[in-house]
Protein backbone atom coordinates (compact mmCIF):
# COMPACT_ATOMS: atom_id res chain seq x y z
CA UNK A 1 0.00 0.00 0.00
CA UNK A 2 1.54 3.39 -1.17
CA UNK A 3 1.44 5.83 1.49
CA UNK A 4 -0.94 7.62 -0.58
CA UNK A 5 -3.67 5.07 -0.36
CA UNK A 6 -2.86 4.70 2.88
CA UNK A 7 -3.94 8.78 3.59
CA UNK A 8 -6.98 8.16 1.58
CA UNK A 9 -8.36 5.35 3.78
CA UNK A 10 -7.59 7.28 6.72
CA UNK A 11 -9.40 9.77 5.33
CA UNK A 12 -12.45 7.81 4.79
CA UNK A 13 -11.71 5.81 8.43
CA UNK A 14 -12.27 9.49 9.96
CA UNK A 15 -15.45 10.64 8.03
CA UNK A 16 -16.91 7.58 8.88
CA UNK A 17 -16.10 8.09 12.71
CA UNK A 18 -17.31 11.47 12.63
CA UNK A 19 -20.68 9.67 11.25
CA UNK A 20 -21.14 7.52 14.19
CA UNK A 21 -19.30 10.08 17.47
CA UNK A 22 -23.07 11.68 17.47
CA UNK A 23 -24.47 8.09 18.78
CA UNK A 24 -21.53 7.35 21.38
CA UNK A 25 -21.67 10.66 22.64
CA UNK A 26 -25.36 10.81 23.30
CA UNK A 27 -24.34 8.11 25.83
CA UNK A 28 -21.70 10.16 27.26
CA UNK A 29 -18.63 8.54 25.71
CA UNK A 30 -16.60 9.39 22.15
CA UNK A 31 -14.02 7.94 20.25
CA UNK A 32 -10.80 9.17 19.04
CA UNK A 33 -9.06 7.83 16.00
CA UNK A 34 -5.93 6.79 16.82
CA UNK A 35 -4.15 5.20 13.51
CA UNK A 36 -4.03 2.92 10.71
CA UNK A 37 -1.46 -0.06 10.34
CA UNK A 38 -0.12 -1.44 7.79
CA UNK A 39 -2.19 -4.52 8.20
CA UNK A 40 -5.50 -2.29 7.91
CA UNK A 41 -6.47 -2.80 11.15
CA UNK A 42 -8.27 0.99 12.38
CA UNK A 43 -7.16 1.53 16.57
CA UNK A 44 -9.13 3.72 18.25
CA UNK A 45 -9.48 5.34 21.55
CA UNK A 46 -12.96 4.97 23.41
CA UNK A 47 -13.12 7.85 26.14
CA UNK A 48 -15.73 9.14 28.45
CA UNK A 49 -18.58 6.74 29.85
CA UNK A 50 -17.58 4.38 26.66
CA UNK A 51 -13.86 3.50 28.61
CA UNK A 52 -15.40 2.13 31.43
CA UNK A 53 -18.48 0.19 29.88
CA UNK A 54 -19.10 -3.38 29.88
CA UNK A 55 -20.61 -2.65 26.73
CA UNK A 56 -17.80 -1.25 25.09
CA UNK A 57 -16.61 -4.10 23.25
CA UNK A 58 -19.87 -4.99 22.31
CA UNK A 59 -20.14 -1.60 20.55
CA UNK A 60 -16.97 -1.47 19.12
CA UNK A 61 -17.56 -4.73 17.38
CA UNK A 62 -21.29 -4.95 16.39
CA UNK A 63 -21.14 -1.17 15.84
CA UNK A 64 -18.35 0.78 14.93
CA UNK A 65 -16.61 -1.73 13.37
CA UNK A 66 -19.14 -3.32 11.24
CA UNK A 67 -20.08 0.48 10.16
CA UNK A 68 -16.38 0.83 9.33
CA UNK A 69 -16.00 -2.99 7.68
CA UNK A 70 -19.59 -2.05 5.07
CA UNK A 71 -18.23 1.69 4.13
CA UNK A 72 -14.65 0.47 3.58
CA UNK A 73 -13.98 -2.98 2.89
CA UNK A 74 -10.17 -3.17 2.74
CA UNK A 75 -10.25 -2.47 6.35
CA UNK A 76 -9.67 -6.04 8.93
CA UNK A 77 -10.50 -4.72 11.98
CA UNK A 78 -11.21 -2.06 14.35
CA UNK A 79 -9.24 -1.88 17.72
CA UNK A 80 -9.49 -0.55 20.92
CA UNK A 81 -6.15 0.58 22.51
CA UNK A 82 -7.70 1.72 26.16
């Protein structure tokens, strides 16, 4: 991957979080992009009432990262790094 299709899916990583930060924050949490690796796997930060939820992985998985996984395809997974 060039590291100009690597900016590009970034780019499309981070509209697609700023899609879904509306939902996680009306439950007082957010998320934070933190990178993209090599391998296409998307790390994020959960923060607020989403770093301490039981749910949280629940949501990451079933919700951010399936969102993530249908918009952009190339991507393998979505990470928490809390």
């Amino acid at each position: 991957m060039t590291a100009e299709q690597k900016e590009e899916i970034t780019r499309k990583v981070k509209n697609v979080l700023e899609q879904i930060r509306p939902y996680i924050q009306q439950d007082g949490g957010d998320i934070e992009f933190v990178d993209l690796t090599d391998d296409m796997v998307v790390n994020v930060e959960l923060k607020g009432a989403c770093g301490s939820c039981p749910y949280s992985t629940m949501t990451l998985k079933g919700g951010v990262e399936t969102t993530i996984k249908n918009a952009i395809p190339e991507i393998q997974s979505v990470e928490s790094i809390n």
